[in-house]
Protein backbone atom coordinates (compact mmCIF):
# COMPACT_ATOMS: atom_id res chain seq x y z
CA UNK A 1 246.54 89.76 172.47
CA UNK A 2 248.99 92.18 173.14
CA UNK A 3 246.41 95.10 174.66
CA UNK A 4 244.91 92.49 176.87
CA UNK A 5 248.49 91.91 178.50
CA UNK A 6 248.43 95.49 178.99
CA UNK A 7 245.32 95.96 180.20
CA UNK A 8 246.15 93.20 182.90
CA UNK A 9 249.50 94.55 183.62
CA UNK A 10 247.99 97.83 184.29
CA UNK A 11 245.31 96.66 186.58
CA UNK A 12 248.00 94.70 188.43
CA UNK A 13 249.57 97.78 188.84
CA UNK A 14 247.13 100.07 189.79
CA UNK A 15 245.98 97.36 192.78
CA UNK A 16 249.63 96.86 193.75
CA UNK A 17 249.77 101.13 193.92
CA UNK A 18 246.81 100.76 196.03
CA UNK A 19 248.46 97.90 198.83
CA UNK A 20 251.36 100.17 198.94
CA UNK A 21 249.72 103.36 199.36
CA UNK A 22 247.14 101.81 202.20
CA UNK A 23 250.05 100.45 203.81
CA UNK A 24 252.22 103.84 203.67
CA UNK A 25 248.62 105.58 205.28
CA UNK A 26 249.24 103.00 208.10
CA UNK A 27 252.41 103.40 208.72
CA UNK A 28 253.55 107.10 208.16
CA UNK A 29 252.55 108.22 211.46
CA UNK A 30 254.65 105.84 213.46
CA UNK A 31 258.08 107.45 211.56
CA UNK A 32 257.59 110.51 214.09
CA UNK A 33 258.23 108.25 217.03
CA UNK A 34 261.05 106.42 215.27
CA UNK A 35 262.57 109.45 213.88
CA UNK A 36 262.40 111.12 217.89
CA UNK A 37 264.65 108.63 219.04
CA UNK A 38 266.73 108.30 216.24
CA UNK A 39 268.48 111.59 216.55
CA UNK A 40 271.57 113.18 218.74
CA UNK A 41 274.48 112.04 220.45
CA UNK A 42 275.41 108.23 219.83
CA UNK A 43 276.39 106.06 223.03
CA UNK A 44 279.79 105.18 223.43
CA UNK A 45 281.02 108.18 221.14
CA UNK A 46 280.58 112.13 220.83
CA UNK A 47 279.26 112.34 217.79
CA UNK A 48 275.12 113.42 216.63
CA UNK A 49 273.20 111.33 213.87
CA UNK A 50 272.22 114.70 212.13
CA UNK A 51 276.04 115.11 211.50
CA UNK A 52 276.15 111.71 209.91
CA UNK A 53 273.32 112.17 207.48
CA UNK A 54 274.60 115.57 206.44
CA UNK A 55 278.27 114.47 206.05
CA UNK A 56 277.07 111.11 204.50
CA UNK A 57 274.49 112.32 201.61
CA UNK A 58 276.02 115.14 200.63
CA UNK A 59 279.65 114.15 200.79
CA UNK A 60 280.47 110.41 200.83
CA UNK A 61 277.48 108.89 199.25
CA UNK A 62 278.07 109.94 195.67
CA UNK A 63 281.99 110.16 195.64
CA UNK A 64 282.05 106.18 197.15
CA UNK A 65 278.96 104.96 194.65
CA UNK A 66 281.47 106.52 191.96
CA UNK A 67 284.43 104.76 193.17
CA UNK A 68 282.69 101.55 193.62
CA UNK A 69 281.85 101.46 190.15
CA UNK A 70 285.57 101.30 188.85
CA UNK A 71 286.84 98.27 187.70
CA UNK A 72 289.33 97.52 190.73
CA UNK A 73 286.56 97.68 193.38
CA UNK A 74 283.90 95.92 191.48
CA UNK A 75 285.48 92.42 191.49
CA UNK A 76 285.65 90.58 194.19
CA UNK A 77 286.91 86.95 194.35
CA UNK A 78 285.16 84.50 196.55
CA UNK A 79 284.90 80.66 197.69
CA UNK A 80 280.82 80.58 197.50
CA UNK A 81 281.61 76.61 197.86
CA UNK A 82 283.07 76.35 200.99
CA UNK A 83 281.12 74.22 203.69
CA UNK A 84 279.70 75.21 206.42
CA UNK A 85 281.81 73.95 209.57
CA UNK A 86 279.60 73.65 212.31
CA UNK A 87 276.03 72.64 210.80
CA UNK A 88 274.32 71.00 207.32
CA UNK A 89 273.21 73.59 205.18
CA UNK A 90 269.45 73.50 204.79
CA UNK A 91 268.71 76.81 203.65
CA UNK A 92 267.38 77.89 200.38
CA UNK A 93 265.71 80.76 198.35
CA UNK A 94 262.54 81.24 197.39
CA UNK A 95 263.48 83.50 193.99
CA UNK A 96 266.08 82.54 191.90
CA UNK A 97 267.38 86.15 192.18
CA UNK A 98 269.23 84.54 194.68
CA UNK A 99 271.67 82.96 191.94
CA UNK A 100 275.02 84.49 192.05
CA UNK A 101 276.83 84.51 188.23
CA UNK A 102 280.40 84.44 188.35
CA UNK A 103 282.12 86.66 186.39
CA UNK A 104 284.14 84.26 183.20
CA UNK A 105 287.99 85.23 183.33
CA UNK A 106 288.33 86.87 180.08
CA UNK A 107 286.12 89.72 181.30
CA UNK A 108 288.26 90.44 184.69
CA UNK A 109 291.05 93.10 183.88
CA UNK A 110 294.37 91.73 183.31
CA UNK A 111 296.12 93.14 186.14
CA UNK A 112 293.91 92.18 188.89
CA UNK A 113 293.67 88.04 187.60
CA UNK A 114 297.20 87.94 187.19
CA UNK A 115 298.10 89.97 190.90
CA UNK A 116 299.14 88.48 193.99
CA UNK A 117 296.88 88.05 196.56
CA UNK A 118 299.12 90.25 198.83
CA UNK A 119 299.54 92.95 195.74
CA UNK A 120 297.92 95.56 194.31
CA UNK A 121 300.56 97.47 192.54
CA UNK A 122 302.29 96.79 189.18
CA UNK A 123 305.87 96.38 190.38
CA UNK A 124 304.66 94.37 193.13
CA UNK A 125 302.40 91.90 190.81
CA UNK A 126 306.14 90.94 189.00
CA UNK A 127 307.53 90.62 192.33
CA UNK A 128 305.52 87.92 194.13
CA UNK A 129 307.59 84.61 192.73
CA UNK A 130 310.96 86.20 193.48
CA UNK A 131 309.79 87.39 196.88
CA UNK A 132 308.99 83.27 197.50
CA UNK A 133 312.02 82.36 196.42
CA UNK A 134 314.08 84.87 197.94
CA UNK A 135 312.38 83.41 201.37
CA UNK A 136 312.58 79.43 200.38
CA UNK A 137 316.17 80.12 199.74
CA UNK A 138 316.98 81.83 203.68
CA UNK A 139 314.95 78.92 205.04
CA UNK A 140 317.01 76.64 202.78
CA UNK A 141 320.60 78.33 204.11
CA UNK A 142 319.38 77.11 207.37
CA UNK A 143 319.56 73.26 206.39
CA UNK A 144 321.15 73.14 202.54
CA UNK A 145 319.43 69.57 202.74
CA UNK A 146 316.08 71.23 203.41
CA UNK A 147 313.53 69.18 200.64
CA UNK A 148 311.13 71.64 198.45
CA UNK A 149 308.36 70.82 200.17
CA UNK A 150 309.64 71.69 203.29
CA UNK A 151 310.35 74.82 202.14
CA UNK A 152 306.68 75.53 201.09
CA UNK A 153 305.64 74.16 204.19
CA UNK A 154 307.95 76.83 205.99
CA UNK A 155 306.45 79.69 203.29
CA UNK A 156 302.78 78.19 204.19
CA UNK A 157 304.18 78.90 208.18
CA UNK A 158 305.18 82.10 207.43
CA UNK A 159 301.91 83.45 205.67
CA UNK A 160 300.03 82.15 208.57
CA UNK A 161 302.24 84.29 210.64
CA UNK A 162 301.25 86.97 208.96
CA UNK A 163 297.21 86.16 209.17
CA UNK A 164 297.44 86.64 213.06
CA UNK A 165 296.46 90.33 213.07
CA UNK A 166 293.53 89.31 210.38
CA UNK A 167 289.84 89.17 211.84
CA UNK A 168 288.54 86.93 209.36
CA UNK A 169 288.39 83.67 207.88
CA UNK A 170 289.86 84.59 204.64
CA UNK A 171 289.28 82.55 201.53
CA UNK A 172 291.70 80.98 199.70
CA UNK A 173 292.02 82.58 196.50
CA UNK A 174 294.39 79.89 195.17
CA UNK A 175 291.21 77.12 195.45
CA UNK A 176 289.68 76.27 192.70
CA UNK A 177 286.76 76.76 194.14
CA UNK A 178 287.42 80.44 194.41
CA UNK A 179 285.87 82.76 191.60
CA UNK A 180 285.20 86.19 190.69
CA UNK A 181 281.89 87.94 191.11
CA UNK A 182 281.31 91.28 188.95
CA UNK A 183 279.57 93.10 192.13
CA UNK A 184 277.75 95.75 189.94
CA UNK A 185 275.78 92.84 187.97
CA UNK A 186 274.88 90.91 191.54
CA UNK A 187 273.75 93.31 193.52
CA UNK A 188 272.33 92.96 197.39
CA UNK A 189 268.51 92.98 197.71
CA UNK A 190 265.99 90.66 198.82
CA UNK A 191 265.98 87.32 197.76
CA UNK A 192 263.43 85.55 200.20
CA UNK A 193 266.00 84.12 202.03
CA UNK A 194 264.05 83.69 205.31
CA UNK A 195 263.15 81.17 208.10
CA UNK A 196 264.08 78.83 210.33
CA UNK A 197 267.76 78.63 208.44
CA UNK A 198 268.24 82.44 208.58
CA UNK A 199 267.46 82.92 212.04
CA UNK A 200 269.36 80.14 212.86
CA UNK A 201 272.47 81.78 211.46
CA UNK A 202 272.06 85.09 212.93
CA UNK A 203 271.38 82.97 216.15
CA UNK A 204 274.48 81.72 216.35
CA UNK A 205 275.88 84.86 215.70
CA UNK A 206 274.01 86.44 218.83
CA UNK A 207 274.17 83.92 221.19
CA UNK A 208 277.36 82.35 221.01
CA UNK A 209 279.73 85.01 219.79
CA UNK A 210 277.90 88.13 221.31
CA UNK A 211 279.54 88.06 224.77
CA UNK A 212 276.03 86.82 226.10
CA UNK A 213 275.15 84.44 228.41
CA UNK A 214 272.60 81.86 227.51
CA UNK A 215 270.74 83.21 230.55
CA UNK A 216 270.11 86.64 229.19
CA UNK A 217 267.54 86.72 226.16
CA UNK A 218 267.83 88.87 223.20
CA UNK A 219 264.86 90.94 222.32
CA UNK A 220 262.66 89.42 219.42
CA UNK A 221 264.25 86.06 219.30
CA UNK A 222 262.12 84.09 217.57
CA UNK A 223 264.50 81.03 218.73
CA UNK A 224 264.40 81.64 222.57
CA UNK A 225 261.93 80.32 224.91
CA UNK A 226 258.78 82.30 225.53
CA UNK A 227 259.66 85.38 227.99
CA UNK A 228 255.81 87.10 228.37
CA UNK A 229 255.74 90.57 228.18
CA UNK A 230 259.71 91.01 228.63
CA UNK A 231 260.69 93.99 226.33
CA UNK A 232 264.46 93.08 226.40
CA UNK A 233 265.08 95.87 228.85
CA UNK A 234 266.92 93.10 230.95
CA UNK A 235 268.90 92.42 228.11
CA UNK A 236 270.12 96.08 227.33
CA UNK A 237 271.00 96.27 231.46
CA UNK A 238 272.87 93.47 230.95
CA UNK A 239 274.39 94.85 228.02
CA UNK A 240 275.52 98.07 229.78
CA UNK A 241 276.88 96.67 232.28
CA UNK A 242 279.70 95.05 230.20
CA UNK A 243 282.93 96.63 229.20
CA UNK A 244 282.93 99.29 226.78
CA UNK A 245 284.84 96.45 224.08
CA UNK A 246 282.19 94.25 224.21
CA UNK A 247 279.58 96.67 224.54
CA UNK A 248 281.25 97.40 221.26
CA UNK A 249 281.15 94.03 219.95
CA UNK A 250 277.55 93.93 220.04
CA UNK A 251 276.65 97.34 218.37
CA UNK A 252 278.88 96.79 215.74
CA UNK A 253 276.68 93.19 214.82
CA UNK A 254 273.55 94.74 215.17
CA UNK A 255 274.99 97.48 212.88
CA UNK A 256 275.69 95.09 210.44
CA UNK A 257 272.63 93.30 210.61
CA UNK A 258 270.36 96.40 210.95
CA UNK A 259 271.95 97.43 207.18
CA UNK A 260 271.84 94.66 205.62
CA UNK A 261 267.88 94.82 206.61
CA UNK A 262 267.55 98.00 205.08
CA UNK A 263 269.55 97.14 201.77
CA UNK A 264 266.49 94.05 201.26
CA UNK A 265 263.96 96.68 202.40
CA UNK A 266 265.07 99.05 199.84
CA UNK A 267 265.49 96.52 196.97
CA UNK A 268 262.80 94.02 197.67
CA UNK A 269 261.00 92.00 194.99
CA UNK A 270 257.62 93.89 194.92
CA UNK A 271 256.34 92.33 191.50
CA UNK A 272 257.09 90.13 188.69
CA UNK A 273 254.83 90.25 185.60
CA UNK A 274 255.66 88.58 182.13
CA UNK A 275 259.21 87.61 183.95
CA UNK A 276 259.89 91.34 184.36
CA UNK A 277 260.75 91.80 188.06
CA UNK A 278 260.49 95.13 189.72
CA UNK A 279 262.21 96.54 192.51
CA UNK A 280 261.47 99.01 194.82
CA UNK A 281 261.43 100.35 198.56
CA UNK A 282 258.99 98.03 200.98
CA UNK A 283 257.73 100.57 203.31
CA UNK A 284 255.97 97.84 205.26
CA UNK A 285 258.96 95.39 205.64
CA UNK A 286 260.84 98.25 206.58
CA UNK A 287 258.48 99.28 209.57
CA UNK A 288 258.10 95.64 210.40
CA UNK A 289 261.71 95.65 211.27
CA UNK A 290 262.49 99.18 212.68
CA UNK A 291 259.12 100.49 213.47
CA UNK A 292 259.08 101.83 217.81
CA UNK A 293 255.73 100.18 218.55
CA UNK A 294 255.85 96.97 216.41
CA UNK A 295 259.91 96.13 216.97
CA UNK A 296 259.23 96.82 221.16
CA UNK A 297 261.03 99.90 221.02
CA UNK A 298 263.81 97.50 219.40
CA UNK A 299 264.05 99.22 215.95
CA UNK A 300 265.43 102.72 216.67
CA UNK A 301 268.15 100.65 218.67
CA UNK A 302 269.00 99.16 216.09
CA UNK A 303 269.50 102.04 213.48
CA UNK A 304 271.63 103.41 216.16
CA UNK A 305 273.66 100.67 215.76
CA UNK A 306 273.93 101.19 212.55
CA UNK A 307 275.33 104.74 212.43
CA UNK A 308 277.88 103.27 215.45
CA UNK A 309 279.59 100.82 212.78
CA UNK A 310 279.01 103.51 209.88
CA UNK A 311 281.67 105.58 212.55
CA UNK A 312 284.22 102.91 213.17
CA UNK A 313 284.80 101.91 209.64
CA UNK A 314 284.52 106.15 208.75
CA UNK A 315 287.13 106.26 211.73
CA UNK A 316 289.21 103.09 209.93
CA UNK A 317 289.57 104.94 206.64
CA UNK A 318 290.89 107.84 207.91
CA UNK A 319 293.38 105.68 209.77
CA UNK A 320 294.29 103.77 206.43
CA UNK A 321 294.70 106.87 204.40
CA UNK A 322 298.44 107.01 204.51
CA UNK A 323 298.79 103.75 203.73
CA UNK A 324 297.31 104.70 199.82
CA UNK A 325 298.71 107.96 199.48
CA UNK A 326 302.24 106.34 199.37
CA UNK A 327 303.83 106.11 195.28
CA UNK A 328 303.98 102.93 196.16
CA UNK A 329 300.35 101.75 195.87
CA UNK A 330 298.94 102.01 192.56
CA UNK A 331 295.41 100.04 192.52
CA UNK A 332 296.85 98.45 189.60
CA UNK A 333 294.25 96.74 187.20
CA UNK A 334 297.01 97.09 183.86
CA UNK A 335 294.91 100.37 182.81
CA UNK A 336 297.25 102.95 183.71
CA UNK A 337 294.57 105.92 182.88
CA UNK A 338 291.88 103.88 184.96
CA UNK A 339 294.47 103.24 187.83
CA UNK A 340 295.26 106.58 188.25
CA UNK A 341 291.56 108.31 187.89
CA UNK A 342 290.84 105.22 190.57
CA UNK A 343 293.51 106.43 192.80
CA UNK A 344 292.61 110.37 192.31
CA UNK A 345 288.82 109.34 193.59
CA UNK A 346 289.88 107.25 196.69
CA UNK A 347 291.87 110.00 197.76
CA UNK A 348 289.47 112.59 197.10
CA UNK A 349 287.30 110.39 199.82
CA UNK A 350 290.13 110.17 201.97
CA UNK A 351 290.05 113.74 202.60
CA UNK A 352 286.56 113.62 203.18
CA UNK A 353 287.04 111.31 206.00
CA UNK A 354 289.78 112.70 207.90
CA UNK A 355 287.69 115.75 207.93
CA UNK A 356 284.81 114.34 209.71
CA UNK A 357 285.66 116.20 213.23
CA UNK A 358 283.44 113.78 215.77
CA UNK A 359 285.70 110.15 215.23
CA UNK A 360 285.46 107.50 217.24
CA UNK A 361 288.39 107.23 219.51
CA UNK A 362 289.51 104.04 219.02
CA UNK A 363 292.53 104.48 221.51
CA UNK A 364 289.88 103.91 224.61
CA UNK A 365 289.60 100.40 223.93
CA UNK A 366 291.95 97.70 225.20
CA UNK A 367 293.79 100.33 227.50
CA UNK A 368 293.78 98.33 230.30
CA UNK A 369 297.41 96.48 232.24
CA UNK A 370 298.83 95.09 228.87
CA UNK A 371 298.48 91.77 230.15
CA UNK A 372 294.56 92.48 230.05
CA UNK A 373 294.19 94.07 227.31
CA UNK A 374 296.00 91.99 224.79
CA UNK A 375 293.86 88.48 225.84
CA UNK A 376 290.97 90.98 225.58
CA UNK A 377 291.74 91.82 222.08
CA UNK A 378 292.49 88.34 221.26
CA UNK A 379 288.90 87.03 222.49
CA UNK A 380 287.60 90.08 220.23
CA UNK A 381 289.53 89.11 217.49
CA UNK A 382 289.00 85.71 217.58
CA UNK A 383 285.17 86.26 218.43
CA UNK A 384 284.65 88.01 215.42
CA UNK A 385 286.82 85.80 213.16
CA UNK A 386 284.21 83.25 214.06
CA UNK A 387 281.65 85.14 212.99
CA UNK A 388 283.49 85.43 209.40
CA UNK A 389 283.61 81.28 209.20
CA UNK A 390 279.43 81.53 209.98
CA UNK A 391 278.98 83.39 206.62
CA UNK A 392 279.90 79.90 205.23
CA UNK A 393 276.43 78.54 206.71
CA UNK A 394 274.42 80.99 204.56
CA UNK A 395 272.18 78.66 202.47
CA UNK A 396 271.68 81.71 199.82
CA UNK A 397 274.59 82.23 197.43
CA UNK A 398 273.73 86.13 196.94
CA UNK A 399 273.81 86.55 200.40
CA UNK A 400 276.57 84.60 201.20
CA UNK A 401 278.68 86.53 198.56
CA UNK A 402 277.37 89.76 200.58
CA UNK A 403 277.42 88.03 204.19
CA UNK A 404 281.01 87.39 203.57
CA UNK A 405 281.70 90.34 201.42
CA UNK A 406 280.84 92.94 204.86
CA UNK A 407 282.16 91.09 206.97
CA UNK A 408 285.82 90.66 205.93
CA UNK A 409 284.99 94.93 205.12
CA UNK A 410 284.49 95.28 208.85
CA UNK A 411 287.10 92.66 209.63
CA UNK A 412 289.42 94.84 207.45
CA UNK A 413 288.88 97.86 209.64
CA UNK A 414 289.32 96.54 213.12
CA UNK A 415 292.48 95.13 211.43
CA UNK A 416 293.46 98.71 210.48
CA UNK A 417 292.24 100.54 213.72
CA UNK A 418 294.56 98.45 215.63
CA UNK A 419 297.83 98.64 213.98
CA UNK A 420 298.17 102.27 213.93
CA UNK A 421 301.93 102.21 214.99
CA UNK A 422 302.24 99.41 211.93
CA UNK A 423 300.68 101.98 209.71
CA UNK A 424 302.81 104.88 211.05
CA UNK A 425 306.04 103.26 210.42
CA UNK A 426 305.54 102.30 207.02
CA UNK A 427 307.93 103.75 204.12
CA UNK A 428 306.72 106.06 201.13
CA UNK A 429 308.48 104.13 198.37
CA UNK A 430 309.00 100.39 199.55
CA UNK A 431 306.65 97.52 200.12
CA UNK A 432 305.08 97.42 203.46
CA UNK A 433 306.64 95.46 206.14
CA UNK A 434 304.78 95.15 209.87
CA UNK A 435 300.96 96.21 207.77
CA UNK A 436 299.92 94.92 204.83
CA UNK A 437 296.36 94.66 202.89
CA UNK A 438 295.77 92.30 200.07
CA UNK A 439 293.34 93.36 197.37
CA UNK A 440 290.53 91.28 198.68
CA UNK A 441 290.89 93.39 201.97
CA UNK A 442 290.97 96.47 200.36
CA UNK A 443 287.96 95.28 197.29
CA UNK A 444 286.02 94.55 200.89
CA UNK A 445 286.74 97.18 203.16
CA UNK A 446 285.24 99.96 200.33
CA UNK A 447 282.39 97.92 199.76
CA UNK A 448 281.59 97.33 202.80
CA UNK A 449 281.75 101.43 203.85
CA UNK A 450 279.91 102.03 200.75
CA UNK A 451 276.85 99.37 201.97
CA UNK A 452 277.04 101.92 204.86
CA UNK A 453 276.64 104.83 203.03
CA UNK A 454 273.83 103.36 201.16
CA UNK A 455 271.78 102.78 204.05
CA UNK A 456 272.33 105.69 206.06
CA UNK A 457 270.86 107.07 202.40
CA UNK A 458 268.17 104.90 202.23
CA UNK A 459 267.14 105.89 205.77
CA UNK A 460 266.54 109.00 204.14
CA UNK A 461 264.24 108.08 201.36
CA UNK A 462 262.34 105.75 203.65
CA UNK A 463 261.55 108.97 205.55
CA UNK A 464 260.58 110.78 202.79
CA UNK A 465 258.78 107.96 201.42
CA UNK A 466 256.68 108.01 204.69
CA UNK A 467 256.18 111.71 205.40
CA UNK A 468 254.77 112.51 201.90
CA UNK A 469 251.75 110.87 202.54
CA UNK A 470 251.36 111.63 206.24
C-alpha cells in the first residue's frame, strides 16, 4: 500500500516537474526584455535599480529577516473582525491556507501583552495609568465638578489629537475583537484569494483614492469598460502630468501592490498530495503579472514602482533612527538579554540605511506657499488613510492580516518622513513629546520594509530561475 502511494506521488511529481519546466522554456526568453527596462535611474529620484539590488541582498536582506524573527517584531495585534465600511463582504478563499490562527495569550511575551499601546519601553509600560491620571486630574482642576466620564471623554479627545499626524485607520487594540497573530507561523503567500471581490478592492483603491479621474482608464482593468487596443499610454500622460505628490501617491500603491504580487508568486500553492502542501516559486504567475509583452508593457512599470516605495520607507528609517538610538527606548518584551540583542540588530540596520548615499529627498514635496502645501498634505494624508479603512473589505483573513499589516508599515513612514523637526527635537532620556510611535507602528513599519526586502530578493531568484534554462 505504502509503495503504491509512492509510486503515485512520484509520478505526480515528475509530470508537475515537467508543466513547470515547459512553462519556464516559454517564458525565459521574455525576462531579457523585462530585465532591459527594469534597470537605471528611477523617475522622480536619483537613484539606479542595480544599487538597490546590491545594497538590498547583500546588506539588508539577511540583517532585517534576522530581526524580524525576534520576539518583539513577530507579534502583531490586529482587529481581523472589523467590518468593512463601505461594501458587504463577499469574498472568500479557495484554500484554507487562508485561515489566520491567532496566537493564545500565554505564548505572547509578558512585556509586550501587558505594554501600552503608546509604549515600548519598561519604565514606560509602569507609567501608562499614572500618565492618565496625571491628565484626568489637569482636566479635572479646570471644573473640580468635572464627572469621571467626562474626564475619559476629554482623555478619548486628547488621544485623537494626537492621531492627526497618523495615516492610517488604526485598530483598536483595547477591542475585544483585537488579537495577536504570531507572524512567523502565518506567513504571506498565495491563498487563491482572487476574482471579482479582489479586483473590486484594489478598484477602489485605484479609482477613487488614486488622484484619477473616472475619465482616465487604468491599464489592465479588468473592471473598466472595453478601451480596444489602448495600452494605457493615455493613462501614464495623464499621470505625468500631475504634481510630483500625487505622482507619488500612485507609485507608492502600485509599489505596494506590485510586492505583494511577487510575495504570492514566490509562495504559491503548487501541489498538495496526501494533505502535504508544497510551496514554491510560480514562474508562470509571475510572468503573467510582470511579463513586457503579456502585461502591455505594464509589468516592468510596475516593478519600478516597487523599488520607488522600497526607497521611501529605506529613506523613512534612516529618518527614524534617532528616535531608537535614544536610552530611552528599549523594545521591551520583559527579556532583558532578548531586548538588548533586539536593539543591537535594529541598530546595526540603522547604519545600513543611513549609508545608502542615493535617498529620496523627501523635502521636495509639499514645498509649495504653506497655505498650499499643508491642504495638499492633508488630501494625501487623508487619501491614504482611506486606503488603510479598505483593508477592512478584504474577504481573506491572511490577507487582510497582511493588507493591513503593510499598509499601516507604509502609513508609519510617511508619518515619520514628515515630522522631521518632531523627530529632531526630541530628548535622549525622556518620553517623547511632539513624535511618538506605538508598538503596533513600529511591529508594522519593520515588517513592512522587510516585505520589501523580500521581494526586491525574490526578483532575483525569479531571474535566476528563468535564465538557467534559457
Amino acid at each position: 500500500m505504502s509503495s503504491s502511494r509512492v509510486v503515485r506521488r512520484t509520478a505526480a511529481e515528475t509530470e508537475l516537474a515537467a508543466q513547470l519546466l515547459l512553462a519556464v522554456l516559454t517564458i525565459s526568453h521574455l525576462w531579457g526584455a523585462t530585465e532591459a527596462q527594469l534597470t537605471g535611474v528611477l523617475d522622480d529620484c536619483l537613484c539606479d535599480i542595480e544599487s538597490i539590488d546590491h545594497f538590498n541582498n547583500f546588506k539588508i536582506f539577511p540583517k532585517i529577516q534576522k530581526l524580524l524573527e525576534r520576539d518583539y517584531f513577530r507579534y502583531y495585534k490586529v482587529n481581523l473582525k472589523r467590518p468593512c465600511p463601505f461594501w458587504p463582504d463577499d469574498g472568500h478563499c479557495s484554500i484554507r491556507d487562508c485561515h489566520v490562527e491567532p496566537c493564545p495569550e500565554s505564548k505572547v511575551p509578558v512585556g509586550i501583552k501587558a505594554g501600552s499601546a503608546n509604549k515600548y519601553s519598561k519604565t514606560a509600560n509602569h507609567t501608562k495609568e499614572l500618565e492618565d491620571c496625571e491628565q484626568a486630574n489637569k482636566l479635572g482642576a479646570i471644573n473640580s465638578t468635572l464627572s469621571n466620564q467626562s474626564k475619559e471623554a476629554f482623555i478619548d479627545w486628547a488621544r485623537y489629537d494626537d492621531s492627526q499626524d497618523h495615516f492610517c485607520e488604526l485598530d483598536d487594540e483595547r477591542s475585544p475583537d483585537a488579537q495577536y497573530v504570531d507572524l512567523l507561523l502565518n506567513p504571506e503567500r498565495y491563498t487563491g484569494y482572487k476574482g471579482p471581490s479582489a479586483w473590486r478592492l484594489w478598484n477602489s483603491i485605484y479609482e477613487e483614492n488614486c488622484f484619477k479621474p473616472r475619465s482616465v482608464y487604468r491599464p489592465l482593468n479588468p473592471l473598466a469598460p472595453s478601451r480596444g487596443e489602448d495600452d494605457g499610454e493615455s493613462f501614464y500622460t495623464w499621470l505625468e502630468g500631475l504634481c510630483l505628490e500625487k505622482r507619488v501617491f500612485y507609485k507608492l500603491i502600485s509599489g505596494l501592490h506590485a510586492s505583494i504580487n511577487i510575495h504570492l508568486c514566490a509562495k504559491y500553492l503548487l501541489e498538495e498530495t496526501w494533505g502535504k502542501p508544497r510551496w514554491g516559486a510560480n514562474v508562470k504567475e509571475f510572468t503573467s503579472r510582470f511579463d513586457t509583452t503579456e502585461t502591455k508593457g505594464e509589468g516592468p512599470r510596475r516593478l519600478k514602482n516597487l523599488y520607488f516605495l522600497y526607497l521611501i520607507e529605506l529613506r523613512a528609517l534612516s529618518k527614524v533612527a534617532s528616535y531608537f538610538e535614544r536610552s530611552v527606548v528599549d523594545l521591551y518584551t520583559g527579556n532583558a538579554q532578548e531586548d538588548a540583542e533586539t536593539k543591537s540588530l535594529l541598530l546595526e540596520i540603522f547604519t545600513h540605511t543611513k549609508s545608502f548615499p542615493m535617498h529620496f529627498d523627501e523635502k521636495s514635496m509639499f514645498a509649495g506657499d504653506k497655505k498650499g502645501a499643508a491642504s495638499l498634505k492633508e488630501e494625501f494624508r487623508l487619501h491614504f488613510k482611506n486606503i488603510s479603512r479598505i483593508m477592512d473589505c478584504v474577504g481573506c483573513d491572511k490577507c487582510r492580516l497582511w493588507g493591513k499589516l503593510q499598509t499601516q508599515g507604509l502609513g508609519t513612514a510617511l508619518k515619520i518622513l514628515f515630522s522631521e523637526r518632531e523627530i529632531k527635537n526630541l530628548l535622549e532620556n525622556s518620553p517623547s513629546k511632539g513624535f511618538q510611535l506605538t508598538r503596533q507602528e513600529i511591529v508594522a513599519l519593520l515588517n513592512a520594509f522587510g516585505r520589501l526586502s523580500t521581494s526586491i530578493r525574490e526578483l532575483q531568484n525569479f531571474k535566476i530561475l528563468l535564465q538557467q534554462t534559457s
